[in-house]
PDB file of N, CA and C in Angstrom:
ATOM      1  N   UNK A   1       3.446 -11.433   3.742  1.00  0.00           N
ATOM      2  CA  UNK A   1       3.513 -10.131   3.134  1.00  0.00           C
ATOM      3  C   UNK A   1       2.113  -9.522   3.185  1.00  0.00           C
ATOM      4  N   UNK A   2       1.685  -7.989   3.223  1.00  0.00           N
ATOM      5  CA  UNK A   2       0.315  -7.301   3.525  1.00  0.00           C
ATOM      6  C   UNK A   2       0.609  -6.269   2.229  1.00  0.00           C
ATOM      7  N   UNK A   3      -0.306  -6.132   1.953  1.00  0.00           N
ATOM      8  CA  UNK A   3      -0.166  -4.401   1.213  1.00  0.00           C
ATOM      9  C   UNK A   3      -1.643  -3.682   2.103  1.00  0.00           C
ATOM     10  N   UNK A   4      -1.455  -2.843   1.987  1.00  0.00           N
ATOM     11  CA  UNK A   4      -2.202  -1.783   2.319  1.00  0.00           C
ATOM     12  C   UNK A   4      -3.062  -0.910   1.430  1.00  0.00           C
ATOM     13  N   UNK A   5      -4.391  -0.829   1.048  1.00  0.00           N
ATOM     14  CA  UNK A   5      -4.000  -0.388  -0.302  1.00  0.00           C
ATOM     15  C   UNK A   5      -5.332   1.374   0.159  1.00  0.00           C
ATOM     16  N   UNK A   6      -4.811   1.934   0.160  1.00  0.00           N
ATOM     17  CA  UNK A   6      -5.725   3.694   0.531  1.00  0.00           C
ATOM     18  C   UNK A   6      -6.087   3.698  -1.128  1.00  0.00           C
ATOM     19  N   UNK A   7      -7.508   4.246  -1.142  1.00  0.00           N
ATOM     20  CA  UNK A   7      -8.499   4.540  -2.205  1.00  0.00           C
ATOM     21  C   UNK A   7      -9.217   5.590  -1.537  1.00  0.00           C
ATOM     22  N   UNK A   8      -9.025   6.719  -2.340  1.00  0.00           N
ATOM     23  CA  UNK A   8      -9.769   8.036  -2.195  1.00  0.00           C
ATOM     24  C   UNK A   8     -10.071   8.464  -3.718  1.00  0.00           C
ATOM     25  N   UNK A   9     -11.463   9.758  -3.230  1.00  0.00           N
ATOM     26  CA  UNK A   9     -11.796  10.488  -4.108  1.00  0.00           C
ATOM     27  C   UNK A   9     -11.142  12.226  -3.872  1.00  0.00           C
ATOM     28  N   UNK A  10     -10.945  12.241  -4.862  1.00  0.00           N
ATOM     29  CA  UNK A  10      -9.950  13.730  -4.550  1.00  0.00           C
ATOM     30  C   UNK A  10     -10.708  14.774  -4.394  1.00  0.00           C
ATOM     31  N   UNK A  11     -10.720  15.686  -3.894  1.00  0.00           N
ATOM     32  CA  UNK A  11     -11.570  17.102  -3.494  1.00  0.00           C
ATOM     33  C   UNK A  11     -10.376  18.006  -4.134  1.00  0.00           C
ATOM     34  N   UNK A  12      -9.570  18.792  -3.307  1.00  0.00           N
ATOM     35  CA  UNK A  12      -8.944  19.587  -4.298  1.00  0.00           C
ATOM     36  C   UNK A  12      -7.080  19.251  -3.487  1.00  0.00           C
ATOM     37  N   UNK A  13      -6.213  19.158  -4.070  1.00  0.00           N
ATOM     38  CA  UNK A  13      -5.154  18.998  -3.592  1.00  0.00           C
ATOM     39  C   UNK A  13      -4.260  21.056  -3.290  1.00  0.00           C
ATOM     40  N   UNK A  14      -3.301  21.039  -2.210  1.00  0.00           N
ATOM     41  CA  UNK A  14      -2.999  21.920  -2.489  1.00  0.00           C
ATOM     42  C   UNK A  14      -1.286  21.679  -1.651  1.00  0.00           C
ATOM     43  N   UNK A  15      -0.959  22.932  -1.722  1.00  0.00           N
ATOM     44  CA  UNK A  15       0.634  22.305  -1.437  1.00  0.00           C
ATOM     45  C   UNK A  15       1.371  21.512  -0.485  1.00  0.00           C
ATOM     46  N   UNK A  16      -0.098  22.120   0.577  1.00  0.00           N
ATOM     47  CA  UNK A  16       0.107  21.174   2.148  1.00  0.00           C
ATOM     48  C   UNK A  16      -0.100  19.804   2.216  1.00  0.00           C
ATOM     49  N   UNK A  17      -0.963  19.420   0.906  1.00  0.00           N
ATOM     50  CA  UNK A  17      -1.002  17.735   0.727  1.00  0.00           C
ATOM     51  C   UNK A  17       0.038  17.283   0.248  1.00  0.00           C
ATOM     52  N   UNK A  18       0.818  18.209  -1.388  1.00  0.00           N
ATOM     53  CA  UNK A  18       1.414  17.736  -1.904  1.00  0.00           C
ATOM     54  C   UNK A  18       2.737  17.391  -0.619  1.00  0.00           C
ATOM     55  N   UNK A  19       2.782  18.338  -0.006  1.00  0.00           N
ATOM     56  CA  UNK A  19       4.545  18.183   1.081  1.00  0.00           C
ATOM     57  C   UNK A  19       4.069  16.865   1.571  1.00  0.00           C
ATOM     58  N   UNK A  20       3.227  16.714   2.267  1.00  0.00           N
ATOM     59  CA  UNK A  20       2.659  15.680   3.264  1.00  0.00           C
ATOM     60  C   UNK A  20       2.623  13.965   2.669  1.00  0.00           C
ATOM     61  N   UNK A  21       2.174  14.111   1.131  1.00  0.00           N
ATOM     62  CA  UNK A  21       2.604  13.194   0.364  1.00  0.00           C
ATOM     63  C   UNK A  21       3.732  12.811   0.504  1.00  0.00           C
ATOM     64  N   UNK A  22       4.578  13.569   0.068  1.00  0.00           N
ATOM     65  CA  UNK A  22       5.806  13.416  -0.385  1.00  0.00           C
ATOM     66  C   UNK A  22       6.548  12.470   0.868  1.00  0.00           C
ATOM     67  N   UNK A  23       6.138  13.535   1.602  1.00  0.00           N
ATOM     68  CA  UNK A  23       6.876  12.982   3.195  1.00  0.00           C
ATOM     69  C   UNK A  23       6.363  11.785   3.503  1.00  0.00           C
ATOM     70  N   UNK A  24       5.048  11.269   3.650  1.00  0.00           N
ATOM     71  CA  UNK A  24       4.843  10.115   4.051  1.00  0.00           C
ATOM     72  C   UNK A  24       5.191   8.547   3.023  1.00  0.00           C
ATOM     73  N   UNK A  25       5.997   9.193   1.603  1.00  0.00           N
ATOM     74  CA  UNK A  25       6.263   8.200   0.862  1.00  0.00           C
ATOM     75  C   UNK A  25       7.539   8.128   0.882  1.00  0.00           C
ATOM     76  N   UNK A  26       8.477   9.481   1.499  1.00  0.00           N
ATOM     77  CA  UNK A  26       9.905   9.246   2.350  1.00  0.00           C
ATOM     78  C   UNK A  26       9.722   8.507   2.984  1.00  0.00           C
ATOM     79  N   UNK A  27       9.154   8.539   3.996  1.00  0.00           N
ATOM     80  CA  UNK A  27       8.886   7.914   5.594  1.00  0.00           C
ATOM     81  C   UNK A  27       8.529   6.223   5.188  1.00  0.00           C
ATOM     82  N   UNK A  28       7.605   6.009   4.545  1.00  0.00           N
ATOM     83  CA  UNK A  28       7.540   4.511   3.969  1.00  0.00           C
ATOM     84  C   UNK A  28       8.294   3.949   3.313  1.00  0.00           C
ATOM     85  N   UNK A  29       9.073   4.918   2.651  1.00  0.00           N
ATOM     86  CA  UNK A  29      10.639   3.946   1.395  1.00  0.00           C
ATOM     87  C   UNK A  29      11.665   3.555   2.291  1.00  0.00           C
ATOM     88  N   UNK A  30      11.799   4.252   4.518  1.00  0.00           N
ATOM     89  CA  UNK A  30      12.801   4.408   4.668  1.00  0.00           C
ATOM     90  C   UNK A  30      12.721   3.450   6.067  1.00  0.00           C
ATOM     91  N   UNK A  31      11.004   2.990   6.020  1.00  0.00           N
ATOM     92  CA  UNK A  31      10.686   1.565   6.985  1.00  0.00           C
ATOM     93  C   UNK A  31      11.282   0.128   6.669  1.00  0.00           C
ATOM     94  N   UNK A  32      11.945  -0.261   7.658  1.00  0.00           N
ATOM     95  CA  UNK A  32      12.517  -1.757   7.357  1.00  0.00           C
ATOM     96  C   UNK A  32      11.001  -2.608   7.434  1.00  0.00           C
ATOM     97  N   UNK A  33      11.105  -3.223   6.565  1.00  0.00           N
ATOM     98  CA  UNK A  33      10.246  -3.856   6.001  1.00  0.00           C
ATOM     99  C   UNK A  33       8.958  -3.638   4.768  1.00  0.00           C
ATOM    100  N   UNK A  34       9.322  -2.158   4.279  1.00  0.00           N
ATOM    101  CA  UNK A  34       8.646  -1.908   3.266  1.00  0.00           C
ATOM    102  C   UNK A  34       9.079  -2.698   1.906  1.00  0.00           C
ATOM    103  N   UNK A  35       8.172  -2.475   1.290  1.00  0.00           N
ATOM    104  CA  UNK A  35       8.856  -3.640  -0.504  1.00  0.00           C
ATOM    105  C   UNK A  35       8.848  -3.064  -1.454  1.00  0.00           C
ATOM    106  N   UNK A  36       7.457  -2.144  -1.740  1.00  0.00           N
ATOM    107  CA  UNK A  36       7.116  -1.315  -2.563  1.00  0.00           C
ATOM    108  C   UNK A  36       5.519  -0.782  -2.632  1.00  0.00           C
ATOM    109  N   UNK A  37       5.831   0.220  -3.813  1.00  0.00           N
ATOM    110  CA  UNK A  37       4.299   0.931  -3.660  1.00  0.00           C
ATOM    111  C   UNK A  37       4.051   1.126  -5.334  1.00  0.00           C
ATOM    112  N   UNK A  38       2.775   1.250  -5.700  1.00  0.00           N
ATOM    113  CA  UNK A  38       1.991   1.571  -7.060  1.00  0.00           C
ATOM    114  C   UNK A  38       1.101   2.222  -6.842  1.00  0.00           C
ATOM    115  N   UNK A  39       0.391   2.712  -7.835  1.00  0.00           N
ATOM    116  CA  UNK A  39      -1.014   3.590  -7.701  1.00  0.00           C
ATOM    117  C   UNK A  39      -1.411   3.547  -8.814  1.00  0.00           C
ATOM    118  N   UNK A  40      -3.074   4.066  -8.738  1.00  0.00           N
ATOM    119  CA  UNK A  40      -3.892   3.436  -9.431  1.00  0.00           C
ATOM    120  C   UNK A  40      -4.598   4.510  -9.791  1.00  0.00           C
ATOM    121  N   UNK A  41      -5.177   4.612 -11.480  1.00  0.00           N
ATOM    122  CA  UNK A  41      -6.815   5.779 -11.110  1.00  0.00           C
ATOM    123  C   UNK A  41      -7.409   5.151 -11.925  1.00  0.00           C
ATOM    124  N   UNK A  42      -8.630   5.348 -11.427  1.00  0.00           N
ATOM    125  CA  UNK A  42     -10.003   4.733 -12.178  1.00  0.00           C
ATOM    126  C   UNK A  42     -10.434   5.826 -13.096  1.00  0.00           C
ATOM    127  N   UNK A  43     -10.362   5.882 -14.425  1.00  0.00           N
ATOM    128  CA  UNK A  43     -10.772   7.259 -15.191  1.00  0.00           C
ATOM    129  C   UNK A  43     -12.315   7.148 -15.445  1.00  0.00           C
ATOM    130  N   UNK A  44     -13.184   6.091 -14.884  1.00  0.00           N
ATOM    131  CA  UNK A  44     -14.290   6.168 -14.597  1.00  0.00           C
ATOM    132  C   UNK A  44     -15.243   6.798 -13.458  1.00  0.00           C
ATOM    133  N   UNK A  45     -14.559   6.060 -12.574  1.00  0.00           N
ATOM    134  CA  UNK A  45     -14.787   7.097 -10.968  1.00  0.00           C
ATOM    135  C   UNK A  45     -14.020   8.001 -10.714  1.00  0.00           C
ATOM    136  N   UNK A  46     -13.190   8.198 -11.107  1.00  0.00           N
ATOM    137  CA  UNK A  46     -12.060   9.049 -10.708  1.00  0.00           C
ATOM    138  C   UNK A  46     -10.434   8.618  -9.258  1.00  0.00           C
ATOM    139  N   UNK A  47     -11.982   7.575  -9.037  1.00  0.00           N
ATOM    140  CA  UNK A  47     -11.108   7.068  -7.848  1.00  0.00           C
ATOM    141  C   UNK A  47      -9.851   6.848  -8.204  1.00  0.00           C
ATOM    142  N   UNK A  48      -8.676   6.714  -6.944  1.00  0.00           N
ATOM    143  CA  UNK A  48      -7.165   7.176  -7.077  1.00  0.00           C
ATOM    144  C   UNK A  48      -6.952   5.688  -6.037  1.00  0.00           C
ATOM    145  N   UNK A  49      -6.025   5.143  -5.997  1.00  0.00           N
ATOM    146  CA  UNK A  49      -5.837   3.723  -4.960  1.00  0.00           C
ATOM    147  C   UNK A  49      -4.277   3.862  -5.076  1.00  0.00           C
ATOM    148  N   UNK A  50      -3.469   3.846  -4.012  1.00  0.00           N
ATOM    149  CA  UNK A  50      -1.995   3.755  -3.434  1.00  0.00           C
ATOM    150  C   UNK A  50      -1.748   2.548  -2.941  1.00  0.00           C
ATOM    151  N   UNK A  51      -1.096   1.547  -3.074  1.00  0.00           N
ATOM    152  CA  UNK A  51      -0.756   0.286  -2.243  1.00  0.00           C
ATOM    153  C   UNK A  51       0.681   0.480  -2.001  1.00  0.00           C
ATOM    154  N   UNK A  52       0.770  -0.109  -0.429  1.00  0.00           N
ATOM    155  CA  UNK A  52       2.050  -0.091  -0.287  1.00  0.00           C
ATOM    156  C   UNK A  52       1.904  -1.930  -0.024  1.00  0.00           C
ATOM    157  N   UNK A  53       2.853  -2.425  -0.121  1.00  0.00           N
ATOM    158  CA  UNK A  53       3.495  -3.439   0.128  1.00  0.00           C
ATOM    159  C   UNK A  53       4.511  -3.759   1.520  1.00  0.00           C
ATOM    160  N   UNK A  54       4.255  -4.451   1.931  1.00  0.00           N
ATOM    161  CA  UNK A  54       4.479  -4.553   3.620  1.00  0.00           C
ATOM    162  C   UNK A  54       5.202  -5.852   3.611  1.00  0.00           C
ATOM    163  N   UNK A  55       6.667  -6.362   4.372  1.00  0.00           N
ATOM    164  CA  UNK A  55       7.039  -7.835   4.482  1.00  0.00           C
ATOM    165  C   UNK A  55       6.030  -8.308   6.189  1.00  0.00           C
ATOM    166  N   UNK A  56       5.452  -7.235   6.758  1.00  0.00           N
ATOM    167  CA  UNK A  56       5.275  -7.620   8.334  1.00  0.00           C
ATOM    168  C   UNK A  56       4.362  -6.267   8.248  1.00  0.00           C
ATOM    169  N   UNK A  57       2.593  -6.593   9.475  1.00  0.00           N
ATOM    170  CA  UNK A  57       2.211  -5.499   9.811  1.00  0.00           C
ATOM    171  C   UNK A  57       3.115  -4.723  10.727  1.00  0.00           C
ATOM    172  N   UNK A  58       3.855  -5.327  11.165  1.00  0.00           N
ATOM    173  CA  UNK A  58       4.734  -4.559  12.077  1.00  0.00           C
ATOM    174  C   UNK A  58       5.206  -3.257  11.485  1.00  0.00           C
ATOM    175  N   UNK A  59       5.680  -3.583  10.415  1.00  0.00           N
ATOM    176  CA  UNK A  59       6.507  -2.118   9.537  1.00  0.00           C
ATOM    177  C   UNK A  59       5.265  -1.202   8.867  1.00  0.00           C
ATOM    178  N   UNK A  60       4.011  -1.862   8.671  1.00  0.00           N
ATOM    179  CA  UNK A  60       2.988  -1.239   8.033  1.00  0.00           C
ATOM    180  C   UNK A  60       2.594  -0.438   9.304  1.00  0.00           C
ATOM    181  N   UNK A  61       2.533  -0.904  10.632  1.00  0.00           N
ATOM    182  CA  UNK A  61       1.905   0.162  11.745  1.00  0.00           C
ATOM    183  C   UNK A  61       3.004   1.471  12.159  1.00  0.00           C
ATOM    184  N   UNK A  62       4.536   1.067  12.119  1.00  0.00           N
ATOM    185  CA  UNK A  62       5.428   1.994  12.035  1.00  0.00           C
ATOM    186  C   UNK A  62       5.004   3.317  11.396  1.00  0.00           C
ATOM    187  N   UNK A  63       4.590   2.570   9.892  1.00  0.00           N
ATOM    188  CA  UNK A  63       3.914   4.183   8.929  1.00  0.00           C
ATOM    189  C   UNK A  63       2.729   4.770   9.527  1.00  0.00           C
ATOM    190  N   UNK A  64       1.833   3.785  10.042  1.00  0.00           N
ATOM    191  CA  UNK A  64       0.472   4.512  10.254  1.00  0.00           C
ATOM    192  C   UNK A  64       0.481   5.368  11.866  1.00  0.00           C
ATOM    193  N   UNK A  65       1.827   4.968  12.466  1.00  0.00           N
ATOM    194  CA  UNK A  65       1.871   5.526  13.623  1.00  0.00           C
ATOM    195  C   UNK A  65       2.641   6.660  13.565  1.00  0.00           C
ATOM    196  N   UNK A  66       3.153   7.085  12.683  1.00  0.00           N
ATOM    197  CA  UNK A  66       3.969   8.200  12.178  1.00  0.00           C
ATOM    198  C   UNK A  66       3.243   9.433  12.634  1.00  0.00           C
ATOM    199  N   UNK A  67       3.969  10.607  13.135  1.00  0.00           N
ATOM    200  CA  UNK A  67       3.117  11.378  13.173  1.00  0.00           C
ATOM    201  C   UNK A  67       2.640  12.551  12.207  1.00  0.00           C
ATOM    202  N   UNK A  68       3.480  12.205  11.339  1.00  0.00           N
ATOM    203  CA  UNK A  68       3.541  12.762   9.703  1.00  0.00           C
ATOM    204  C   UNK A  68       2.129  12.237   9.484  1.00  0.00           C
ATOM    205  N   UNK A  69       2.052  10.928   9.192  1.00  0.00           N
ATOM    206  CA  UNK A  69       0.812   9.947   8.827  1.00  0.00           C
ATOM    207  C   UNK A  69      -0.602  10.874   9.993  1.00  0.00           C
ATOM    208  N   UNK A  70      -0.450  10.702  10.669  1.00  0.00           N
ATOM    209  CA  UNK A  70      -1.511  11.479  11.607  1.00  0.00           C
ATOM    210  C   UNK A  70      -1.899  12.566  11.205  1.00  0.00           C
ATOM    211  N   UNK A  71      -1.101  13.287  10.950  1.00  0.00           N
ATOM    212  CA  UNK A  71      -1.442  14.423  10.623  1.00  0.00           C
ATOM    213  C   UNK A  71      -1.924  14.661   9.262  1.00  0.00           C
ATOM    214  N   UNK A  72      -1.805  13.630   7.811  1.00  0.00           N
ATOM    215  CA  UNK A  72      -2.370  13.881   7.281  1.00  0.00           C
ATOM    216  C   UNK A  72      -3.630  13.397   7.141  1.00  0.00           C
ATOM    217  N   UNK A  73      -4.005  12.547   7.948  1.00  0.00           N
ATOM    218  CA  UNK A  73      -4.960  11.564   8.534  1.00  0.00           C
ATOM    219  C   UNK A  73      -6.128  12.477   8.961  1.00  0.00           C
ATOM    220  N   UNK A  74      -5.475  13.204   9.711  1.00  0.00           N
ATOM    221  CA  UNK A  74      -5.997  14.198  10.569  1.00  0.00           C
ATOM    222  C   UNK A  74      -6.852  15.049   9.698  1.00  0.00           C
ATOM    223  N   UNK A  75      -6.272  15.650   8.838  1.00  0.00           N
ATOM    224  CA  UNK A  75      -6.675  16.807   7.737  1.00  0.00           C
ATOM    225  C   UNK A  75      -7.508  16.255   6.239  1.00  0.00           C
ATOM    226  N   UNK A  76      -7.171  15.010   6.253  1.00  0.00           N
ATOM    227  CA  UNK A  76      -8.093  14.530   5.270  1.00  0.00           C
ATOM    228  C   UNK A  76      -8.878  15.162   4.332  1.00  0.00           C
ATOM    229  N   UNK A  77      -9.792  15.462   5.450  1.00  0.00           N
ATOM    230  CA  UNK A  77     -11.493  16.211   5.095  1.00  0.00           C
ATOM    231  C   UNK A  77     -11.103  17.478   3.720  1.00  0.00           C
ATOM    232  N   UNK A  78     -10.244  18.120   4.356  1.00  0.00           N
ATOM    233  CA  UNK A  78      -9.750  19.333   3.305  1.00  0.00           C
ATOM    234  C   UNK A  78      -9.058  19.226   1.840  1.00  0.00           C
ATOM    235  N   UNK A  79      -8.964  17.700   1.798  1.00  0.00           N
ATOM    236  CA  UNK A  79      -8.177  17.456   0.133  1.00  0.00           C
ATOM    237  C   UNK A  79      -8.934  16.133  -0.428  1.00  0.00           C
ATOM    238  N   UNK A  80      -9.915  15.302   0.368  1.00  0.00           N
ATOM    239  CA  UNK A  80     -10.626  13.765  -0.275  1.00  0.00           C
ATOM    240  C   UNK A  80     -11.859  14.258   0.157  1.00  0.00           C
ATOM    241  N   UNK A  81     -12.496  13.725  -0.986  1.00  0.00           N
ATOM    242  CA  UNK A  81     -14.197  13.604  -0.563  1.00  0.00           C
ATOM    243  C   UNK A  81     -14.463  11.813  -0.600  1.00  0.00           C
ATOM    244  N   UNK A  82     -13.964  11.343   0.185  1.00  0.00           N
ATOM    245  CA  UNK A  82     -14.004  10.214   0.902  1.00  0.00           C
ATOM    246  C   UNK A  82     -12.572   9.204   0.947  1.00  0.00           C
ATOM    247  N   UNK A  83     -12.396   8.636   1.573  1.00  0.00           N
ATOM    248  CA  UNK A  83     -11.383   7.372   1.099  1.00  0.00           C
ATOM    249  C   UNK A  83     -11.647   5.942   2.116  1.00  0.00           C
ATOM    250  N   UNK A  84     -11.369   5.094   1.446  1.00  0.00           N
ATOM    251  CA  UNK A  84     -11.536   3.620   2.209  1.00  0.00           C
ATOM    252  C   UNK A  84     -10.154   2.978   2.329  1.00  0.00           C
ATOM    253  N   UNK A  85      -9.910   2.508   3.304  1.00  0.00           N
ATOM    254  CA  UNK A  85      -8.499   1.428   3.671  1.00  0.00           C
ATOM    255  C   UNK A  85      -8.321   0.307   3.676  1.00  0.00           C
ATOM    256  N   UNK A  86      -7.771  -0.403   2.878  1.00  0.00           N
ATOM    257  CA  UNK A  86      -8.001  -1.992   2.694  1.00  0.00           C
ATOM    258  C   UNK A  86      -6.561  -2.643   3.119  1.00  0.00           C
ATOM    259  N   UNK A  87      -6.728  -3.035   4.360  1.00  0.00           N
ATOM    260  CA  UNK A  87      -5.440  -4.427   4.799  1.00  0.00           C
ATOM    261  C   UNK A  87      -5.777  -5.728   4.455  1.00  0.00           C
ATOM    262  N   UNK A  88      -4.711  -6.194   3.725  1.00  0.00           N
ATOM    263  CA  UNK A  88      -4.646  -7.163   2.662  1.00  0.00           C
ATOM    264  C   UNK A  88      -3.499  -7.873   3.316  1.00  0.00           C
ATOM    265  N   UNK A  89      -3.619  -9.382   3.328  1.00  0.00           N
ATOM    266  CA  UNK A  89      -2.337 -10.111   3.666  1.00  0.00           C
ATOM    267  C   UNK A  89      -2.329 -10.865   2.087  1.00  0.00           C
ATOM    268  N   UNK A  90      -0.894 -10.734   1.695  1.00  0.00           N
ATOM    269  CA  UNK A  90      -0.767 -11.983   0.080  1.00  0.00           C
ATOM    270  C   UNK A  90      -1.024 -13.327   0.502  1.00  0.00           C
ATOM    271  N   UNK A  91      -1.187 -14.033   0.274  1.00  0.00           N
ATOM    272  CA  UNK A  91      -1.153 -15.260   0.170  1.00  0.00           C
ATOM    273  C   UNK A  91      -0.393 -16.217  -1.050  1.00  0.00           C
ATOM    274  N   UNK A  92      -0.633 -15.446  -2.124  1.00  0.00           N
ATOM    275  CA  UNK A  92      -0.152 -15.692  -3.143  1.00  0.00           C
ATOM    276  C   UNK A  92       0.196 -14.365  -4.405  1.00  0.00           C
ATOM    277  N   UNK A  93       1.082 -14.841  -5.067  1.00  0.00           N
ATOM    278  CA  UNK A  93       1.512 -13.834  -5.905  1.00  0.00           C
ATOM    279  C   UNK A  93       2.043 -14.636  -7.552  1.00  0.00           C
ATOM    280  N   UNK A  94       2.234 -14.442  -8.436  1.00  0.00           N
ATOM    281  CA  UNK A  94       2.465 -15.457  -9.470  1.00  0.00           C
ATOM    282  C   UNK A  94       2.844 -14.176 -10.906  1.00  0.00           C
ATOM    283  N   UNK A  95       3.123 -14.414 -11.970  1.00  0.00           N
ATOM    284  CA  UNK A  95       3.126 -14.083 -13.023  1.00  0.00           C
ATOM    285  C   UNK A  95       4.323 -14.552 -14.224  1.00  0.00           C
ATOM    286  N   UNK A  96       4.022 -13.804 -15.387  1.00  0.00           N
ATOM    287  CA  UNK A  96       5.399 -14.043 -16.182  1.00  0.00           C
ATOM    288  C   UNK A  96       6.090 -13.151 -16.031  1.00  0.00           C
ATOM    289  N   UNK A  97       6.375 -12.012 -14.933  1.00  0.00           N
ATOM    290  CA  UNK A  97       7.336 -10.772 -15.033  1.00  0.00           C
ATOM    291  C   UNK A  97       8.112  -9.917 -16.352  1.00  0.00           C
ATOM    292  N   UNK A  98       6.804  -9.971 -17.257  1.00  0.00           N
ATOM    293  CA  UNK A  98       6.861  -9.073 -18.636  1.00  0.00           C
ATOM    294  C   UNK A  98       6.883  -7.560 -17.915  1.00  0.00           C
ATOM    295  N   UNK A  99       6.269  -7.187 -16.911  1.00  0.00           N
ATOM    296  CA  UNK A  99       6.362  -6.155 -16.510  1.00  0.00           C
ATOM    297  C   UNK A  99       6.896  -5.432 -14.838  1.00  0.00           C
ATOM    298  N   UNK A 100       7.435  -4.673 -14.851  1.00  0.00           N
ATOM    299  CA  UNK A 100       8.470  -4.816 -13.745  1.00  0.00           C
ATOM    300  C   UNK A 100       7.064  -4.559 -12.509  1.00  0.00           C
ATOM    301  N   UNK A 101       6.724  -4.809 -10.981  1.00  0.00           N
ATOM    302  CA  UNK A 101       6.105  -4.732 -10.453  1.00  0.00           C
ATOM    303  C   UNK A 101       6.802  -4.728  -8.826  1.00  0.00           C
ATOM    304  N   UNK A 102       6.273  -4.024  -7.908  1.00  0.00           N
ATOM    305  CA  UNK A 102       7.010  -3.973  -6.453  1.00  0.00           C
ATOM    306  C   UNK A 102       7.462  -5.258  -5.737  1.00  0.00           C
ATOM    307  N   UNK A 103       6.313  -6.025  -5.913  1.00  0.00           N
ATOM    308  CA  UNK A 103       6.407  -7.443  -5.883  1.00  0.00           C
ATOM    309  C   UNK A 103       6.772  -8.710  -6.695  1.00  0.00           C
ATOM    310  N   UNK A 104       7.232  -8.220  -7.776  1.00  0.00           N
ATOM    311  CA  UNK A 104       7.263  -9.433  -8.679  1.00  0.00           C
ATOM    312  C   UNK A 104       8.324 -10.586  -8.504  1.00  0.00           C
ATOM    313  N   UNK A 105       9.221 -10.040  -7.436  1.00  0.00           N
ATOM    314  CA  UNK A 105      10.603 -11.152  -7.155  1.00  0.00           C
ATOM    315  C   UNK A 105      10.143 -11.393  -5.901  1.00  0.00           C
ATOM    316  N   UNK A 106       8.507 -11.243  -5.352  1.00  0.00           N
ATOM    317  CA  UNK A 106       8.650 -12.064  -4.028  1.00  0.00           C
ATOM    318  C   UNK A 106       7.471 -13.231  -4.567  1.00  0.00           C
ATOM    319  N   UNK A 107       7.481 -13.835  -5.175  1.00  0.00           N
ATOM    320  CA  UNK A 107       6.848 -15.376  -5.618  1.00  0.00           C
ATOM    321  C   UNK A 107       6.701 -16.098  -4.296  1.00  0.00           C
ATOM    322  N   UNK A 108       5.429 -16.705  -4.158  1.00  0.00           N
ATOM    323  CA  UNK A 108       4.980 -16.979  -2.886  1.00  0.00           C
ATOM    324  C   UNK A 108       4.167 -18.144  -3.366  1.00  0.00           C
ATOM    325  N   UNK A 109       4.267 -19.049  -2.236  1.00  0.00           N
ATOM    326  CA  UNK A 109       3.460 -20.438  -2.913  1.00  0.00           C
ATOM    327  C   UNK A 109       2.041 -20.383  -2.218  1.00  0.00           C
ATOM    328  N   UNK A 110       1.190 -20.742  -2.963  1.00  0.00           N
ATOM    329  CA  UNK A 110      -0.256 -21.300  -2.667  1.00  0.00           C
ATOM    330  C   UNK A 110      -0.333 -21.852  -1.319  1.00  0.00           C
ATOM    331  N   UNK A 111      -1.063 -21.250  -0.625  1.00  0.00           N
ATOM    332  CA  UNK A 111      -1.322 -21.766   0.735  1.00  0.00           C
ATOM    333  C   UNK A 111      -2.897 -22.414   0.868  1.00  0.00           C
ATOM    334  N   UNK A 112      -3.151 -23.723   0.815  1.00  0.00           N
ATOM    335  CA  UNK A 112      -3.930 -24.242   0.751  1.00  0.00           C
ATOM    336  C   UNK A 112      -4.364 -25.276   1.963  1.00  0.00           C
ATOM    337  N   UNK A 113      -3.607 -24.812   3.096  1.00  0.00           N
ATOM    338  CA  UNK A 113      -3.973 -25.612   4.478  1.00  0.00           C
ATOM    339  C   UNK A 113      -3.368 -27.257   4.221  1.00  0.00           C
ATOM    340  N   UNK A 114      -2.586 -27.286   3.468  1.00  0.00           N
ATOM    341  CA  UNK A 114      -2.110 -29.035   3.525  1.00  0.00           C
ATOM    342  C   UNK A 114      -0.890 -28.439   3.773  1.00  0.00           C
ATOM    343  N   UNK A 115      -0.473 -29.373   4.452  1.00  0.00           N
ATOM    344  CA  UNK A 115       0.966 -29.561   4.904  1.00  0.00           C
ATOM    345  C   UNK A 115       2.010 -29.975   4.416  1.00  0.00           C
ATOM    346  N   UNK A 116       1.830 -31.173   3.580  1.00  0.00           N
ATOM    347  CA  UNK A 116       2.303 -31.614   2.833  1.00  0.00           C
ATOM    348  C   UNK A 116       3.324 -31.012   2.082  1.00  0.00           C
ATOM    349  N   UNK A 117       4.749 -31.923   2.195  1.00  0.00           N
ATOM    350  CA  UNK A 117       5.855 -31.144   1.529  1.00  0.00           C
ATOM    351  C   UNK A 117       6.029 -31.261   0.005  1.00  0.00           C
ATOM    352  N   UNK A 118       4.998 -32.523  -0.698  1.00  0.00           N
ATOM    353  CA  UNK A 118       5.461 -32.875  -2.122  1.00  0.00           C
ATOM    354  C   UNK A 118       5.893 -34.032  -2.095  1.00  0.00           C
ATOM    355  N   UNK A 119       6.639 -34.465  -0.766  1.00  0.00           N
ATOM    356  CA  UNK A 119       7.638 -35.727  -1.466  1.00  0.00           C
ATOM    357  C   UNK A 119       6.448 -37.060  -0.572  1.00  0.00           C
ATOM    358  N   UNK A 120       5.204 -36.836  -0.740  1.00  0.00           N
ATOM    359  CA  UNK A 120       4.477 -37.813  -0.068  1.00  0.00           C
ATOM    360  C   UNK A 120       4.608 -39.036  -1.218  1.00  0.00           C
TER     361      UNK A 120
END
């Protein structure tokens, strides 16, 4: 599993982002292999962070090859005063599921390079 996680600083939003949003979070709910998405703001920096959740980069490049995605890619400059892209593979995931989360029913075991099945 990957998430993806976009972190920008906002400049000014206007309706052509808001459509473009919208659309590229159609376009990702409607990729086989998407899982889910959250977002984030830092009320310190202001910074804003989107993760999507990916079962395969395969379905994560589907979105980024979009030409929806391009295009807002493209235009950036006119609505963020910066953003950074972070590809993330899980390795692990864990909790008590007190709170509902995109991922919380994909529980994933510790990958620690042993092979070992347990029943040594």
């Amino acid at each position: 599993m990957y998430a993806s996680t976009f972190i920008f600083a906002k400049k000014q939003f206007d309706d052509e982002f808001h459509r473009l949003d919208q659309a590229i979070i159609k376009i990702a709910r409607n990729i086989k292999g998407y899982v889910g998405e959250e977002s984030w703001e830092n009320p310190e920096t202001g910074l804003i962070s989107n993760v999507y959740y990916w079962e395969s980069l395969e379905a994560l490049h589907e979105l980024m090859q979009h030409p929806t995605h391009k295009q807002a890619k493209a235009s950036q400059n006119l609505w963020l005063n910066g953003y950074r892209v972070i590809i993330s593979e899980i390795i692990h995931t864990y909790g008590d599921d007190q709170f509902p989360h995109p991922i919380a029913t994909q529980h994933t075991p510790p990958t620690t390079g042993n092979t070992s099945t347990g029943a040594d």
